[in-house]
C-alpha atoms as a PDB file:
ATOM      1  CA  UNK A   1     -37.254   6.690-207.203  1.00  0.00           C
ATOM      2  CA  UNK A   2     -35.639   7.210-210.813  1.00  0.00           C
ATOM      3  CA  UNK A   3     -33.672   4.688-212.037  1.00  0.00           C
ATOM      4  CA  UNK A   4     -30.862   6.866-213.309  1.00  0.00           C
ATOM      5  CA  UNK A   5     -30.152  10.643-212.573  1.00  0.00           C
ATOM      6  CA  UNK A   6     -31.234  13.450-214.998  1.00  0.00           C
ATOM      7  CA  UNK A   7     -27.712  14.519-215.836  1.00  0.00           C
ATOM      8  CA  UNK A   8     -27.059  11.178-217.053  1.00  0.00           C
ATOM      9  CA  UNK A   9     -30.201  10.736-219.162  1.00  0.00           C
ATOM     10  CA  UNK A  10     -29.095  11.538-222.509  1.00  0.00           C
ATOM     11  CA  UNK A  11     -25.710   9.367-222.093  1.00  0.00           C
ATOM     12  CA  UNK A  12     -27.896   6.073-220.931  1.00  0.00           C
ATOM     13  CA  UNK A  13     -30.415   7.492-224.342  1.00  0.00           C
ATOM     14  CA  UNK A  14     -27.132   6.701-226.738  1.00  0.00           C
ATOM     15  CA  UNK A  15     -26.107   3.979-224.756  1.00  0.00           C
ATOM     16  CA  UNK A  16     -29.814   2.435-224.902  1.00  0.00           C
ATOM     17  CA  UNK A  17     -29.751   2.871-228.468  1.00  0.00           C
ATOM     18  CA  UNK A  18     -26.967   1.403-229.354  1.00  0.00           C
ATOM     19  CA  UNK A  19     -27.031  -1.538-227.332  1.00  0.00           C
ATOM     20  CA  UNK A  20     -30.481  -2.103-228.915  1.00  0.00           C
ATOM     21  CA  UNK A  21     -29.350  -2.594-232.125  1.00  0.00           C
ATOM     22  CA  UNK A  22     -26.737  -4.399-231.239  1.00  0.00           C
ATOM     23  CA  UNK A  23     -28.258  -7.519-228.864  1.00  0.00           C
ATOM     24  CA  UNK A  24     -29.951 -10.005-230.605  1.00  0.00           C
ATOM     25  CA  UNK A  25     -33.636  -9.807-230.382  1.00  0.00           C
ATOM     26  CA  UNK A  26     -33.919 -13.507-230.917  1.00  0.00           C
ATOM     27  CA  UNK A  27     -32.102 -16.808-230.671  1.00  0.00           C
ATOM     28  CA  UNK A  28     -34.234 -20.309-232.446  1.00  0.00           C
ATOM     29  CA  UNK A  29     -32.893 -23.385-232.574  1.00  0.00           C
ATOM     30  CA  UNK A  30     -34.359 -26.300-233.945  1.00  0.00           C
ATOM     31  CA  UNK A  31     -32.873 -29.803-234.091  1.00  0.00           C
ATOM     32  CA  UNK A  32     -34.494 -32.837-236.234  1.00  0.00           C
ATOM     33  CA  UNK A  33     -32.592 -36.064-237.111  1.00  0.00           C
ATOM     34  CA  UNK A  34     -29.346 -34.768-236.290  1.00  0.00           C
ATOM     35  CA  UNK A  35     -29.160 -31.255-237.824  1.00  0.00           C
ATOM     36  CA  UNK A  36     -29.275 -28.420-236.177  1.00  0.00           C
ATOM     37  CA  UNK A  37     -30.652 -24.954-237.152  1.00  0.00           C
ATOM     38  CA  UNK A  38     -29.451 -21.892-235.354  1.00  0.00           C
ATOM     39  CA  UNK A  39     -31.093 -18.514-236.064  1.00  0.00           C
ATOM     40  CA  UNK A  40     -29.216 -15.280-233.954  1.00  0.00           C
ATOM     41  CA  UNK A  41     -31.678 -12.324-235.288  1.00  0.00           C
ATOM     42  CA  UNK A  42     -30.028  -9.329-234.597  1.00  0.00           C
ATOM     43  CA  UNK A  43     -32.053  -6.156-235.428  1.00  0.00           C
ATOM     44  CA  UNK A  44     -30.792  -5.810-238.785  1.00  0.00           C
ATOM     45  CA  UNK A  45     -29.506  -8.799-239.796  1.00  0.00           C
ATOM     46  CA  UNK A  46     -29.050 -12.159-239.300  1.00  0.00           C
ATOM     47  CA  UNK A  47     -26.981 -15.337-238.550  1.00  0.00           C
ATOM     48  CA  UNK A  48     -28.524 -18.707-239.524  1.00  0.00           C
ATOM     49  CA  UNK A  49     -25.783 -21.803-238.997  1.00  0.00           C
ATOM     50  CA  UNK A  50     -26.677 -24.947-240.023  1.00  0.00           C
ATOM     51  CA  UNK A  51     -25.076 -28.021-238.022  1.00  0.00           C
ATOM     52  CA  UNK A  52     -24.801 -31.606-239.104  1.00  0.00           C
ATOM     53  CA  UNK A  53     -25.643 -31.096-243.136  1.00  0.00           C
ATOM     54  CA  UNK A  54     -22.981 -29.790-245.380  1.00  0.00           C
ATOM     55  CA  UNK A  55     -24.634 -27.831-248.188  1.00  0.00           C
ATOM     56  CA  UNK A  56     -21.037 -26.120-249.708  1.00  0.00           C
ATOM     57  CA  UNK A  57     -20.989 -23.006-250.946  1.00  0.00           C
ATOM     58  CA  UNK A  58     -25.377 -22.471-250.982  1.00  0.00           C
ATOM     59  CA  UNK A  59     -24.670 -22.313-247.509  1.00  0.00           C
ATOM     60  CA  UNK A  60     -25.970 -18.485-246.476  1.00  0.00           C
ATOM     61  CA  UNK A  61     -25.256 -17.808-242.944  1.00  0.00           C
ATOM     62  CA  UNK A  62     -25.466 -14.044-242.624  1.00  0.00           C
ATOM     63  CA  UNK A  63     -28.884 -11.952-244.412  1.00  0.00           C
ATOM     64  CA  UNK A  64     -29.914  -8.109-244.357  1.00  0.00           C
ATOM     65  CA  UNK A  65     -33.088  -7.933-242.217  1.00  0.00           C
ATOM     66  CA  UNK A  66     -35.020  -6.638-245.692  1.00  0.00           C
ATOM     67  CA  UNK A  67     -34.114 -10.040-247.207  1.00  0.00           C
ATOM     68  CA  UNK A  68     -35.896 -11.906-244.420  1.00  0.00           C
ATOM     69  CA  UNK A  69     -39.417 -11.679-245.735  1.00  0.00           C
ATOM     70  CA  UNK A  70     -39.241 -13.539-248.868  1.00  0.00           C
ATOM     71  CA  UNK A  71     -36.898 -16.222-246.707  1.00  0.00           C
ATOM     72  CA  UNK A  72     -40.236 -17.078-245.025  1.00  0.00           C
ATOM     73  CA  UNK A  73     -41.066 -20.468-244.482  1.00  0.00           C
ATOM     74  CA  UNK A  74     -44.969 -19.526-244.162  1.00  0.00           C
ATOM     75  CA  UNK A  75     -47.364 -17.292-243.897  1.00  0.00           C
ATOM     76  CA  UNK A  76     -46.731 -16.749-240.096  1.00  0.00           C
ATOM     77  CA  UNK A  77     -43.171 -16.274-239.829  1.00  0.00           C
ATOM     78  CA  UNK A  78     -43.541 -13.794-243.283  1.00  0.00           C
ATOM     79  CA  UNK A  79     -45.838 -11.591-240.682  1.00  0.00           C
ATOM     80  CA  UNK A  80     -43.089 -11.926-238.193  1.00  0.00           C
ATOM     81  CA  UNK A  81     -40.639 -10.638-240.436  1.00  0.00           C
ATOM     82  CA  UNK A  82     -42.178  -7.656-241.850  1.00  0.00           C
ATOM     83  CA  UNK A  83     -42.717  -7.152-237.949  1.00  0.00           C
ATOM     84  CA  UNK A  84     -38.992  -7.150-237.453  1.00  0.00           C
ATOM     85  CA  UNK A  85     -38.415  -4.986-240.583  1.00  0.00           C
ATOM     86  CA  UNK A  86     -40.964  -2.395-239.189  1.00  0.00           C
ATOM     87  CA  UNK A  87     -38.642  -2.622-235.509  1.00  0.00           C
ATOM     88  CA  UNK A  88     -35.330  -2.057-237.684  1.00  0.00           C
ATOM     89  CA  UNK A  89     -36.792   1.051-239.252  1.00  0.00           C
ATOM     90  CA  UNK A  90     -37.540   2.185-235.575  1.00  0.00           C
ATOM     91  CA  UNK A  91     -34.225   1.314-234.530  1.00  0.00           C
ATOM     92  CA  UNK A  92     -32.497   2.505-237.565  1.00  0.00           C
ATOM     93  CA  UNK A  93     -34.354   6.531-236.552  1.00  0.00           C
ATOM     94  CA  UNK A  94     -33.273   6.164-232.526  1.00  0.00           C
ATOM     95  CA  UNK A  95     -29.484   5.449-234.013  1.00  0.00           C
ATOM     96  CA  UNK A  96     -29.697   8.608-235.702  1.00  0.00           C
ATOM     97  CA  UNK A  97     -31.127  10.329-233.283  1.00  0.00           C
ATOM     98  CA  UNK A  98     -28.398   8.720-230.797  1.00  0.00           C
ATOM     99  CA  UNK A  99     -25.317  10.048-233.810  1.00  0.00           C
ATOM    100  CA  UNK A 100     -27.292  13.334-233.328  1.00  0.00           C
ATOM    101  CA  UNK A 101     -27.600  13.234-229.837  1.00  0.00           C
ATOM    102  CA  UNK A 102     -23.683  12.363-229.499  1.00  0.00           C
ATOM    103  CA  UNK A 103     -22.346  14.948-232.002  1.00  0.00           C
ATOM    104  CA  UNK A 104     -24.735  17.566-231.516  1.00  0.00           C
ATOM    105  CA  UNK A 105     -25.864  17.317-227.939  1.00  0.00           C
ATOM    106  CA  UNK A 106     -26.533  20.853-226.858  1.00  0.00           C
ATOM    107  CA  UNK A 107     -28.013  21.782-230.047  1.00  0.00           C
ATOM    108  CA  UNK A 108     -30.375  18.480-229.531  1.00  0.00           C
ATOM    109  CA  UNK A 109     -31.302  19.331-225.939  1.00  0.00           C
ATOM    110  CA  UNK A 110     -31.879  23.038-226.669  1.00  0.00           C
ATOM    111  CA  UNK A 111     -34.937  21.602-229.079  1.00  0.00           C
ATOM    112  CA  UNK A 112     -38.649  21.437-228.423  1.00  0.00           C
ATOM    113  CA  UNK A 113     -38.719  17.700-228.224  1.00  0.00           C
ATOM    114  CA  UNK A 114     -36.721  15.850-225.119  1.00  0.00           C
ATOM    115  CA  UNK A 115     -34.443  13.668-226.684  1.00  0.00           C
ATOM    116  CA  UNK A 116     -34.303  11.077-224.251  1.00  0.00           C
ATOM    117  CA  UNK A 117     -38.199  10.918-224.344  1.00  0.00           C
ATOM    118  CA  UNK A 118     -38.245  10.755-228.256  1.00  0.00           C
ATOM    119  CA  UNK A 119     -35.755   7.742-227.740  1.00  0.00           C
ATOM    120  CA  UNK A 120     -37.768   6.112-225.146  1.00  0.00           C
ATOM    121  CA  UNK A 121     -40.486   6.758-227.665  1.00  0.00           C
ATOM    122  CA  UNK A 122     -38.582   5.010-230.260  1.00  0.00           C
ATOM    123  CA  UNK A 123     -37.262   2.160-228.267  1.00  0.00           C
ATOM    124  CA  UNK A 124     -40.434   1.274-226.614  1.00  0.00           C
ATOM    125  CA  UNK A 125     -42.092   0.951-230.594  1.00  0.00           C
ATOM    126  CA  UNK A 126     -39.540  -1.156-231.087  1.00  0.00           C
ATOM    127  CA  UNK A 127     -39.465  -3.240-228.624  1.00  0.00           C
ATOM    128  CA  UNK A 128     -43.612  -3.788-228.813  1.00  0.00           C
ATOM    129  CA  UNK A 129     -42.564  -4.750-232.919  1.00  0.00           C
ATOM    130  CA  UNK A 130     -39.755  -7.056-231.853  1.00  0.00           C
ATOM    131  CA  UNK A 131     -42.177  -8.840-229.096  1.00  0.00           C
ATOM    132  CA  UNK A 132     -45.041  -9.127-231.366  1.00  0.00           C
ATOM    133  CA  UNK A 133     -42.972 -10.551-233.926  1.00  0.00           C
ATOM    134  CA  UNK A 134     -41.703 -13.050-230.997  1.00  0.00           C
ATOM    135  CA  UNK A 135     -44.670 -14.282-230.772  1.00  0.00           C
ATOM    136  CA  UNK A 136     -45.205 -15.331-234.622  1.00  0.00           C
ATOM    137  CA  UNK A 137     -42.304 -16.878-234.358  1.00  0.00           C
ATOM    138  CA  UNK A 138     -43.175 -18.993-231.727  1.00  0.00           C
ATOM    139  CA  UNK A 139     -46.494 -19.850-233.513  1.00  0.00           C
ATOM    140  CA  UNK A 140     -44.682 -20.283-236.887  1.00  0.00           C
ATOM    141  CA  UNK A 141     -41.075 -21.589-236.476  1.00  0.00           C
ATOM    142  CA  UNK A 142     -40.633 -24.997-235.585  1.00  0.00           C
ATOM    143  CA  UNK A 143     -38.178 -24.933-232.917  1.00  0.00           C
ATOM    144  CA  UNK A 144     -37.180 -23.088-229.666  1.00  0.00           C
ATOM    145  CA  UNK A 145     -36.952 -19.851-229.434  1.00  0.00           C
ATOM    146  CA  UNK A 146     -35.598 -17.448-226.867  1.00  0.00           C
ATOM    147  CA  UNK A 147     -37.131 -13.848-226.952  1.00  0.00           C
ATOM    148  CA  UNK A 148     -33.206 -11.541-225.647  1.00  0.00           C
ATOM    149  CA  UNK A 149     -33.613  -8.014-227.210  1.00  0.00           C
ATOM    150  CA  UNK A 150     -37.368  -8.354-227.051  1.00  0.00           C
ATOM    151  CA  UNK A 151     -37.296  -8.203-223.869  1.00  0.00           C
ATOM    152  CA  UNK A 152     -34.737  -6.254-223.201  1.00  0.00           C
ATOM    153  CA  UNK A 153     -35.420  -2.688-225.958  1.00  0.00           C
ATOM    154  CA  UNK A 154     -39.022  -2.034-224.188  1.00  0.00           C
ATOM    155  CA  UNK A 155     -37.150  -1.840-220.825  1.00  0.00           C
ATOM    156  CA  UNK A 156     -34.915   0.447-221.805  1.00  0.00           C
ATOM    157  CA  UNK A 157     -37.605   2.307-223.592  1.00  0.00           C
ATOM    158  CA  UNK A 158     -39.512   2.240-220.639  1.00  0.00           C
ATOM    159  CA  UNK A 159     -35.996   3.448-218.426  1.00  0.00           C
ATOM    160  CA  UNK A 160     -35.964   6.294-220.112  1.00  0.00           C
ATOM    161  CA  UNK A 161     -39.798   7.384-219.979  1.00  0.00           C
ATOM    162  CA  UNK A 162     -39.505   6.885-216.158  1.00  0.00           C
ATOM    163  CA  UNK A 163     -36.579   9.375-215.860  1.00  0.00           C
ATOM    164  CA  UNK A 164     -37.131  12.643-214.081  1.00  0.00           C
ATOM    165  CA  UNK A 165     -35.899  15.363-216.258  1.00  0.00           C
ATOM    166  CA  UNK A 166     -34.508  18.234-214.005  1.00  0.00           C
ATOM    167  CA  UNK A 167     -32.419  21.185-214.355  1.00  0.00           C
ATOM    168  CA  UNK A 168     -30.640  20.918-211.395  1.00  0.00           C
ATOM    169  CA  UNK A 169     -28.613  17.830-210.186  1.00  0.00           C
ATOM    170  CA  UNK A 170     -29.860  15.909-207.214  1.00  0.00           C
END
């Protein structure tokens, strides 16, 4: 049994894509002596808040995704990052596609490629980047942390793989 129905396929491929980009892929939080350290990654950027220590105005909270990298703390969580910036490049394509898909959707669907199987494509790269770089984390970073959107993009990659493209409604 399909998840969704056919005719709705390339509205939940926008929707997917969007709400990809827009759940965080990763919450840490780490907590020593009384400060706290909250990370929210988000696919292309991040918050980091910082509880319990006043450091002024060299406080950053918010960072691009390409900034992340040299922000490493160590080897491991530098491999994690250029992880994550390999997933934002994915996501960054299936949001274009999804713009394309909205604006142009005929002209998309008349193509040789199936647009909701190119974004399940995309999606499920993703999400397989966002997990592995989950996983350095949680060998790297010195805290807790709580995969969301890295669990969440592959399914909805994997949604729209399963659905049965038809011509005719059900």
């Amino acid at each position: 049994m399909a998840w969704v129905r056919s005719e709705y396929a390339g509205e939940l491929a926008v929707v997917a894509a969007w709400l990809s980009a827009l759940l965080p892929w990763t919450v840490s939080v780490t907590t020593q002596r009384g400060v706290s350290f909250v990370v929210i990654r988000f696919p292309l950027f991040t918050f980091q808040f910082l509880f319990g220590l006043d450091l002024g105005s060299a406080a950053q909270p918010f960072h691009l995704v390409t900034a992340m990298p040299a922000l490493a703390s160590n080897p491991t969580n530098r491999l994690a990052y250029l992880a994550w910036l390999a997933a934002a490049a994915v996501l960054g394509a299936a949001l274009l596609l999804a713009v394309a898909y909205y604006g142009w959707e005929q002209r998309i669907e008349a193509g040789r490629v199936d647009p909701v199987r190119l974004m399940g494509v995309l999606l499920g790269v993703a999400g397989v980047l966002l997990a592995a770089s989950t996983v350095l984390l949680w060998q790297g970073y010195f805290g807790l942390t709580a995969p969301v959107g890295a669990v969440i993009v592959p399914v909805l990659g994997g949604v729209l793989l399963a659905v049965e493209r038809t011509d005719t409604p059900s």
